[in-house]
N, C-alpha and C. Protein backbone atom coordinates (compact mmCIF):
# COMPACT_ATOMS: atom_id res chain seq x y z
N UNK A 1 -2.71 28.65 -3.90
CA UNK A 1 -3.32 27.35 -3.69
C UNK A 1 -2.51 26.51 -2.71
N UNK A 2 -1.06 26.48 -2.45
CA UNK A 2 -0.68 25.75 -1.47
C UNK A 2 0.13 24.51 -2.52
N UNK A 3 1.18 23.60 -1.32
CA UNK A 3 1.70 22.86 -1.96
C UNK A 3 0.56 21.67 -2.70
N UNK A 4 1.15 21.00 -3.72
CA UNK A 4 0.31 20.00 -4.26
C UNK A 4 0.69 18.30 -3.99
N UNK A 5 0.65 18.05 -2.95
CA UNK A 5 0.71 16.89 -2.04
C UNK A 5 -0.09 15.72 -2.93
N UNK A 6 0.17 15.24 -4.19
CA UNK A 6 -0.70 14.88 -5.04
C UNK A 6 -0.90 12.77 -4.36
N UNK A 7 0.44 12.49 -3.95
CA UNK A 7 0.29 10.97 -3.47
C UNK A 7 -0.69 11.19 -2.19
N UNK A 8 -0.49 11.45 -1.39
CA UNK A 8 -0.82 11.59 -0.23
C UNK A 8 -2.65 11.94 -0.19
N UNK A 9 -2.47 13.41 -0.67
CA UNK A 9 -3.95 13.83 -0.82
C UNK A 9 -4.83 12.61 -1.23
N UNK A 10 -4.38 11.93 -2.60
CA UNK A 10 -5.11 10.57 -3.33
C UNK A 10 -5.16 9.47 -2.62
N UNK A 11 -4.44 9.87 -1.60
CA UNK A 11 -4.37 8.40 -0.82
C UNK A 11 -5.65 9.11 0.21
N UNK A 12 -5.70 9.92 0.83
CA UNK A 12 -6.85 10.24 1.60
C UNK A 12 -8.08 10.25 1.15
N UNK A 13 -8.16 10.99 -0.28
CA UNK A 13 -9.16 10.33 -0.80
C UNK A 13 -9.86 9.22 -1.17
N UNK A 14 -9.23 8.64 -1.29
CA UNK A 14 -9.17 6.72 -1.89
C UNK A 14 -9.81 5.94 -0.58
N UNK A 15 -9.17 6.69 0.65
CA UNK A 15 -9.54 6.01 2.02
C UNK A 15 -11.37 6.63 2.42
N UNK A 16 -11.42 7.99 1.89
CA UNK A 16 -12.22 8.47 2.01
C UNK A 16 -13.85 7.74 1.16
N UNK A 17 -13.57 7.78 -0.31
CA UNK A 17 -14.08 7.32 -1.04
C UNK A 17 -14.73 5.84 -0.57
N UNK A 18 -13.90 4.63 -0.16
CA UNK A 18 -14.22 3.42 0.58
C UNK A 18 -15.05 3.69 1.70
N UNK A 19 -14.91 4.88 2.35
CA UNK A 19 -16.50 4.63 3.06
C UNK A 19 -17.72 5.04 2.81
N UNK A 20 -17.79 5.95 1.43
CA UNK A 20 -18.69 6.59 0.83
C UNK A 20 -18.93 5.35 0.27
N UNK A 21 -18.44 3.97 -0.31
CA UNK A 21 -18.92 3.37 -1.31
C UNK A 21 -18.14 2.08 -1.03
N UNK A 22 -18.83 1.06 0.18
CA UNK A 22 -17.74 0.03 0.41
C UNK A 22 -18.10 -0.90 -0.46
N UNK A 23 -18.91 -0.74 -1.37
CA UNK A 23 -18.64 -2.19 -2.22
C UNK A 23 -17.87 -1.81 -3.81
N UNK A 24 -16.85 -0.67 -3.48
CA UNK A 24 -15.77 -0.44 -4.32
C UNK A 24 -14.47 -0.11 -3.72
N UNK A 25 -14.67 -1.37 -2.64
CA UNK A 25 -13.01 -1.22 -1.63
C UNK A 25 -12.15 -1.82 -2.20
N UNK A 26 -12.00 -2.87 -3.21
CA UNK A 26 -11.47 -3.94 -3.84
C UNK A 26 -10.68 -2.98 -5.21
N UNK A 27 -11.61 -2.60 -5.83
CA UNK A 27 -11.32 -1.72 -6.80
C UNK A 27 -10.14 -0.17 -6.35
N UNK A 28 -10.27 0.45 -4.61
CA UNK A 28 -9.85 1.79 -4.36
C UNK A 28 -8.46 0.84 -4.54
N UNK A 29 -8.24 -0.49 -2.99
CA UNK A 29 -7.02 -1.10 -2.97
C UNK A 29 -6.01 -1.12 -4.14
N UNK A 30 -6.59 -2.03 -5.67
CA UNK A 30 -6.04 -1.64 -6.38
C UNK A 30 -5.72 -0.50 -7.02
N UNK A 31 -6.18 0.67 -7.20
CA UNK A 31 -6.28 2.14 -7.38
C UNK A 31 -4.73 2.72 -6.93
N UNK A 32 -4.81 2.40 -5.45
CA UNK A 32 -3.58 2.44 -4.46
C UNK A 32 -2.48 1.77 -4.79
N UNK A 33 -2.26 0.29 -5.68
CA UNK A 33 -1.46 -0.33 -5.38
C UNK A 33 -0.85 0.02 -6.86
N UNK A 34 -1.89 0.47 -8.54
CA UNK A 34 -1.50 1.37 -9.39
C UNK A 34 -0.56 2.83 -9.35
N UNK A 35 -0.78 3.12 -7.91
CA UNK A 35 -0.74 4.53 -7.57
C UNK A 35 1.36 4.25 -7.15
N UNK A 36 1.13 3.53 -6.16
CA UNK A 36 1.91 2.72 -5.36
C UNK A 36 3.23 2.59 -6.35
N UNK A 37 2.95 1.87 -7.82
CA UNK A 37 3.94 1.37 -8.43
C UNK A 37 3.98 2.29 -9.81
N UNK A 38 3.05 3.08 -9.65
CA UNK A 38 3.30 4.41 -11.31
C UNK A 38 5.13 4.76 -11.23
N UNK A 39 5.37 4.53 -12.93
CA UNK A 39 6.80 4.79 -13.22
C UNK A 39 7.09 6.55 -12.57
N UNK A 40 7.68 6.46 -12.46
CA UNK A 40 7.82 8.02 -11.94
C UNK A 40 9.58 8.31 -11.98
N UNK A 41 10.32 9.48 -11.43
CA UNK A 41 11.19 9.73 -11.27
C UNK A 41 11.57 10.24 -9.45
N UNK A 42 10.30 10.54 -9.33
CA UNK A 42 10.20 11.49 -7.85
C UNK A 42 10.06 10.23 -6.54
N UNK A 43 11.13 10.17 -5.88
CA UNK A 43 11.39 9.53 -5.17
C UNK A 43 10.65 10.01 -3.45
N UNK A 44 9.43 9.15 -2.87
CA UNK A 44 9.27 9.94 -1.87
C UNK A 44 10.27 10.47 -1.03
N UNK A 45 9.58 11.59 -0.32
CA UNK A 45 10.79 12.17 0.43
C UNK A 45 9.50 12.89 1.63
N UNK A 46 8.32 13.11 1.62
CA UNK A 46 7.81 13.84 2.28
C UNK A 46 6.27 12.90 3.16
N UNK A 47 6.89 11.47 3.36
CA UNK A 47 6.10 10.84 4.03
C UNK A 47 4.97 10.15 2.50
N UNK A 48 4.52 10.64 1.43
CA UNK A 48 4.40 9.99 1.20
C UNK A 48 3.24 8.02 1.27
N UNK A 49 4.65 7.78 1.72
CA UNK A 49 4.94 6.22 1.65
C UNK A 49 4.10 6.11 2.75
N UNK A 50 3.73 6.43 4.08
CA UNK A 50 3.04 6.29 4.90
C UNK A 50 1.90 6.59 5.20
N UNK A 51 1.76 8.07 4.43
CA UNK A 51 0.16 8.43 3.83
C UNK A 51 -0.67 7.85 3.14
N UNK A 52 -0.08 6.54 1.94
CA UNK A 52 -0.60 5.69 1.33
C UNK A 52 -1.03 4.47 1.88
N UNK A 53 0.21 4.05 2.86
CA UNK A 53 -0.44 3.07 3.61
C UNK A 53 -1.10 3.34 5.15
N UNK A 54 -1.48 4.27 5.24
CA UNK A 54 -2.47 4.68 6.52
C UNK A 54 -4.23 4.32 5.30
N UNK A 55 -3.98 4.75 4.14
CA UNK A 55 -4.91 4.89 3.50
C UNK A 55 -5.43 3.60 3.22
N UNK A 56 -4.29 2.95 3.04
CA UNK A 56 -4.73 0.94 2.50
C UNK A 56 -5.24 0.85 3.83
N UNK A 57 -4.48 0.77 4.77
CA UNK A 57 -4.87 0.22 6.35
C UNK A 57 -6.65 0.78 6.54
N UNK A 58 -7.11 2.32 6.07
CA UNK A 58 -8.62 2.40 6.45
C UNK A 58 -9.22 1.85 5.56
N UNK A 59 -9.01 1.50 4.34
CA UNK A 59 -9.80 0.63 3.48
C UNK A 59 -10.01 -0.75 3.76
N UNK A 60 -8.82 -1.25 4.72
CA UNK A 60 -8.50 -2.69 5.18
C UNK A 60 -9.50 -3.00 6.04
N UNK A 61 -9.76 -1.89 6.86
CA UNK A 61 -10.43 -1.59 8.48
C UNK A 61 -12.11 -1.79 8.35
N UNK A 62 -12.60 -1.55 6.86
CA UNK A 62 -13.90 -1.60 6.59
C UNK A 62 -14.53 -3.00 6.72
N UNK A 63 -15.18 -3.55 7.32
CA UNK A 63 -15.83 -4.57 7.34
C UNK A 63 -16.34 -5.04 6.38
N UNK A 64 -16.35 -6.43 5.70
CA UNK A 64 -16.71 -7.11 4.90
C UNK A 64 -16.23 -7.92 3.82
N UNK A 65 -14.81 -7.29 3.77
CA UNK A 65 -13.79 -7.76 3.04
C UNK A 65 -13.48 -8.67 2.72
N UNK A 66 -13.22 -9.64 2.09
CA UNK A 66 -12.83 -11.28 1.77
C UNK A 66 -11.22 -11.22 2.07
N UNK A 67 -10.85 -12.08 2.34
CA UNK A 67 -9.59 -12.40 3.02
C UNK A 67 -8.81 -12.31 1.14
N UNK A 68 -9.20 -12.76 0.29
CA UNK A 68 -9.22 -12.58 -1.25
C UNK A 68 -8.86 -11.15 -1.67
N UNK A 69 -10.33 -10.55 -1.40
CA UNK A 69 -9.75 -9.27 -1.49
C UNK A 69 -9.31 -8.45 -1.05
N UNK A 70 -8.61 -8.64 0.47
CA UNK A 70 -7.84 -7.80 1.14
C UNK A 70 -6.41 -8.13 0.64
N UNK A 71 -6.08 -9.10 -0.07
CA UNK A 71 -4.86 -9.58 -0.51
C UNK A 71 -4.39 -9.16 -2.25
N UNK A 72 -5.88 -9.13 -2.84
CA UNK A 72 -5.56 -9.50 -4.61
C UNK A 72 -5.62 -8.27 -5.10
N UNK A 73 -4.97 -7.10 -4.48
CA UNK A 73 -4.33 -6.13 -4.82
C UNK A 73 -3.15 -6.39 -4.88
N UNK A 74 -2.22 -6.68 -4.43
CA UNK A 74 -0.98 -7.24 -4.19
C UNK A 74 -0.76 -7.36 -5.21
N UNK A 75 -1.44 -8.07 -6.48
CA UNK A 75 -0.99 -8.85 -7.05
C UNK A 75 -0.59 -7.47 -8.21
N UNK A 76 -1.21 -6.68 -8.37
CA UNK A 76 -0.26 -5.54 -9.24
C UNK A 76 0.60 -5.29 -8.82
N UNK A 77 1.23 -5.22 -7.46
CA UNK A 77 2.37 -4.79 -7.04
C UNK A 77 3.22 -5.72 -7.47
N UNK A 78 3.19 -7.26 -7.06
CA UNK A 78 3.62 -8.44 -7.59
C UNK A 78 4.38 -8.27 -9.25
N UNK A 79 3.02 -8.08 -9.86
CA UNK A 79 3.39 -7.70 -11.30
C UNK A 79 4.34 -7.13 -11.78
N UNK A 80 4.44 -5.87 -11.23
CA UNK A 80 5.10 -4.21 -11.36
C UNK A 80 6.69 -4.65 -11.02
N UNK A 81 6.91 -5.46 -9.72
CA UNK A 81 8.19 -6.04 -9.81
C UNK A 81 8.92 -7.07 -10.21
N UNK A 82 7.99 -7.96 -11.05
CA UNK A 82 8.74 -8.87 -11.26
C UNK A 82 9.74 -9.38 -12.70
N UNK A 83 9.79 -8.17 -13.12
CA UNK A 83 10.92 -7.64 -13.92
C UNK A 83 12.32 -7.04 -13.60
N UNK A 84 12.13 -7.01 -12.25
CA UNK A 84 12.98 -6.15 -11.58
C UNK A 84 14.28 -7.11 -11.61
N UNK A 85 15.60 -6.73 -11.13
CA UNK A 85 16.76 -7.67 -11.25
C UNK A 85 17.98 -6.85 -10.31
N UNK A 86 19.16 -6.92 -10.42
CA UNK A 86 20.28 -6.20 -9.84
C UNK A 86 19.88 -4.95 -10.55
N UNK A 87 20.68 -4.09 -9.72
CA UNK A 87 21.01 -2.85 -10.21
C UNK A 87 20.52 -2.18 -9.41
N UNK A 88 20.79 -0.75 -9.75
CA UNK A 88 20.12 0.22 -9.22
C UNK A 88 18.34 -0.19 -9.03
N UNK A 89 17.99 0.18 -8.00
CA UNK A 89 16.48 0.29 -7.99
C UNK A 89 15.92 2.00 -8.25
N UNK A 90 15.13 1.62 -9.30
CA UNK A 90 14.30 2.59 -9.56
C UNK A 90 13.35 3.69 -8.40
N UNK A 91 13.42 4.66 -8.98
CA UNK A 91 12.21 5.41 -7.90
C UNK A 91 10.98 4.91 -7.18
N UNK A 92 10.39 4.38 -8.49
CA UNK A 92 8.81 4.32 -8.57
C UNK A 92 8.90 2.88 -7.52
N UNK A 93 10.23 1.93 -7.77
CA UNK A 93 10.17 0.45 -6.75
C UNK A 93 10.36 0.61 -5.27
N UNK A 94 11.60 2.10 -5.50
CA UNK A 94 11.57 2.83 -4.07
C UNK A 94 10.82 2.61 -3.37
N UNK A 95 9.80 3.58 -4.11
CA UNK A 95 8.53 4.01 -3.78
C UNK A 95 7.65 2.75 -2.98
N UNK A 96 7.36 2.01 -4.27
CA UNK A 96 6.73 1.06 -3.68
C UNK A 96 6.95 -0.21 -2.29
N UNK A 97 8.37 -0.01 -2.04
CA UNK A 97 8.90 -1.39 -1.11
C UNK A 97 9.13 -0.20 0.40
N UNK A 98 8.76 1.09 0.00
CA UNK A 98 8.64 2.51 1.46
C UNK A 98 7.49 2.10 1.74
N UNK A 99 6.48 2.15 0.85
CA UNK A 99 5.21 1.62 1.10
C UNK A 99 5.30 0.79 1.84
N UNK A 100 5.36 -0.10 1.17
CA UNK A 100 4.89 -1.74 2.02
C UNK A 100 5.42 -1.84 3.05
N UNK A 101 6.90 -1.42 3.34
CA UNK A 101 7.55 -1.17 4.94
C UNK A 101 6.60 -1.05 5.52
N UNK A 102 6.01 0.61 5.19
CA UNK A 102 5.33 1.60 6.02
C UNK A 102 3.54 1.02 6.12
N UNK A 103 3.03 0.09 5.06
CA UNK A 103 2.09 -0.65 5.21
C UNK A 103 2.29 -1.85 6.92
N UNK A 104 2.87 -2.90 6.32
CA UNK A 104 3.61 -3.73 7.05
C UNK A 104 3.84 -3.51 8.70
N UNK A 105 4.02 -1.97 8.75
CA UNK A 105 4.17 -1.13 10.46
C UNK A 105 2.58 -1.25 10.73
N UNK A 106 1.94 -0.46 9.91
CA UNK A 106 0.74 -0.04 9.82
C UNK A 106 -0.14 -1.11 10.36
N UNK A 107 -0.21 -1.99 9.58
CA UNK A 107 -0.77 -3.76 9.95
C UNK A 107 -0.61 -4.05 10.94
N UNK A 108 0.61 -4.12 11.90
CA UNK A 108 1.21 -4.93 12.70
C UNK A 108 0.58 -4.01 13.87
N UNK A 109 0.94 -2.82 14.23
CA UNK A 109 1.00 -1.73 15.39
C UNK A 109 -0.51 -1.32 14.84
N UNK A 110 -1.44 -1.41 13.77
CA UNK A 110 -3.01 -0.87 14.02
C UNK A 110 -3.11 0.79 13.96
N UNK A 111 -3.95 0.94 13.81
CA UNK A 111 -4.36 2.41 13.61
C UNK A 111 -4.84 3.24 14.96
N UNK A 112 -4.55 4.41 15.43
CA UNK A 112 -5.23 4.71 16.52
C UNK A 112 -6.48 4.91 16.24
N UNK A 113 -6.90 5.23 15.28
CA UNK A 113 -8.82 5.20 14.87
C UNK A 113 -9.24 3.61 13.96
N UNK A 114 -9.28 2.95 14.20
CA UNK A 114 -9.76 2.07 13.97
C UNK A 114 -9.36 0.29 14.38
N UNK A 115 -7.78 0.69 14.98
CA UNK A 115 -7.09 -0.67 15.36
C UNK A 115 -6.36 -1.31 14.09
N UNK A 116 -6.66 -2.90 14.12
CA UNK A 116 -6.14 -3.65 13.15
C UNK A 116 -6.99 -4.15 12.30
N UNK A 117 -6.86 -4.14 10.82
CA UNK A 117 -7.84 -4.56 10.06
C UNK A 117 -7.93 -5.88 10.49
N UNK A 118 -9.19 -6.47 9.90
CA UNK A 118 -9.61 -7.79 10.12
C UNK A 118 -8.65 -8.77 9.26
N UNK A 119 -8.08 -8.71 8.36
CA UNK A 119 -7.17 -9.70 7.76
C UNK A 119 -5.43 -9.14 7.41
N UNK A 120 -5.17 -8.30 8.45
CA UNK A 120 -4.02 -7.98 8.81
C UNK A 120 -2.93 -8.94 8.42
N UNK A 121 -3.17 -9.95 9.32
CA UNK A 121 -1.77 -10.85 9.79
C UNK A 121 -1.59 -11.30 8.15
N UNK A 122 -2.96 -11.61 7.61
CA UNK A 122 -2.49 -12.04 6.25
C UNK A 122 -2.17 -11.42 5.25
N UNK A 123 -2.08 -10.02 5.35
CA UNK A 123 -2.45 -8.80 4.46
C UNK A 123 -0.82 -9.06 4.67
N UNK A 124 -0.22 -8.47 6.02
CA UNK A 124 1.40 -7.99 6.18
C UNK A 124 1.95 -9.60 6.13
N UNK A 125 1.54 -10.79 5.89
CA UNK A 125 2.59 -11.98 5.18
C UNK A 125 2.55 -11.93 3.81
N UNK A 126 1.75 -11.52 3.50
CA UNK A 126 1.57 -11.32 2.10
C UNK A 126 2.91 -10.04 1.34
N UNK A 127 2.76 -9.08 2.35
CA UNK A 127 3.60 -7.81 2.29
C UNK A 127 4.95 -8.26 2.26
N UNK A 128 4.94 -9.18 3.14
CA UNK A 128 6.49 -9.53 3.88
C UNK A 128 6.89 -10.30 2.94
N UNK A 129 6.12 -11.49 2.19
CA UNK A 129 6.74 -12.06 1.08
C UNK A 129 6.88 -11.52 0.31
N UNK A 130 6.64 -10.04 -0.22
CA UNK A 130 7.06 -9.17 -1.64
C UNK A 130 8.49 -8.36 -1.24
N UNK A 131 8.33 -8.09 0.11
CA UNK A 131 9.58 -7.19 0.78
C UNK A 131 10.80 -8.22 0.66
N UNK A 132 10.56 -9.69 0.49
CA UNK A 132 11.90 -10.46 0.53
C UNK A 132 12.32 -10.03 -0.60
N UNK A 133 11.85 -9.47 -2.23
CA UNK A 133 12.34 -9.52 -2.58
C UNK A 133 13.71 -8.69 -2.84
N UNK A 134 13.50 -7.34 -2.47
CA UNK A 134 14.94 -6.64 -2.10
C UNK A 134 15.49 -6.92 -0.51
N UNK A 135 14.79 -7.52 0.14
CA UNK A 135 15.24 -7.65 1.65
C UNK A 135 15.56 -8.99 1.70
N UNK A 136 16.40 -9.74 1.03
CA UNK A 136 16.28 -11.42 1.21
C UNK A 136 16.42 -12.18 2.42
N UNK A 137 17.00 -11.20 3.21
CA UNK A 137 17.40 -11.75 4.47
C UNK A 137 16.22 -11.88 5.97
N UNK A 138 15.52 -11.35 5.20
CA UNK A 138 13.88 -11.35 6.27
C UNK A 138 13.54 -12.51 6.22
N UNK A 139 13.50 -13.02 7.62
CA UNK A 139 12.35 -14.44 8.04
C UNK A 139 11.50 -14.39 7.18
């Protein structure tokens, strides 16, 4: 059967799924952002983090979106860290702040198939204010 690429694959699907069914783009986002912050131990290492957010970025890219709900996914991610404190950072937060980097690129530089989503700039301030929280030193 081949390796089992299980983040990645789900993330293509998820992107996939949103155009089969765009009035459950709101619902994939969060799907992704569950996916994004699952406790885990397995620290990406094989891209990953960028496969997920190529995947947010084509769900972003779909027309119709509320500036609302291109954002109020976030807010599980929001959630997921705000327990967080010193120390070691966990995998799964790893995980999630590779993401949003790799979202955040994604947003800014656009997709070669589709460009920049329509609520980008607000999607990656939104990003950028969750990234302060291990990055404090970011504008």
């Amino acid at each position: 059967m081949g390796w089992l690429h299980a983040v990645a694959h789900g993330a293509d699907a998820a992107a996939t799924f949103a155009q089969a069914l765009p009035d459950r783009r709101a619902e994939l986002l969060e799907l992704c952002a569950r996916r994004m912050t699952a406790a885990t131990d397995y620290r990406y290492v094989q891209l990953e983090d960028a496969r997920l957010a190529r995947a947010i970025s084509r769900i972003l890219l779909i027309p119709g979106l509320s500036a609302e709900q291109a954002t109020g996914w976030l807010t599980v991610v929001a959630k997921a860290l705000e327990a967080g404190g010193h120390g070691p950072v966990p995998p799964w937060a790893f995980n999630t702040f590779a993401t949003l980097q790799s979202l955040h690129l994604h947003l800014t530089r656009g997709l070669v198939e589709g460009g920049v989503p329509p609520h980008a700039a607000v999607v990656a301030a939104e990003v950028a204010a969750v990234l302060r929280l291990p990055y404090h030193w970011l504008a």
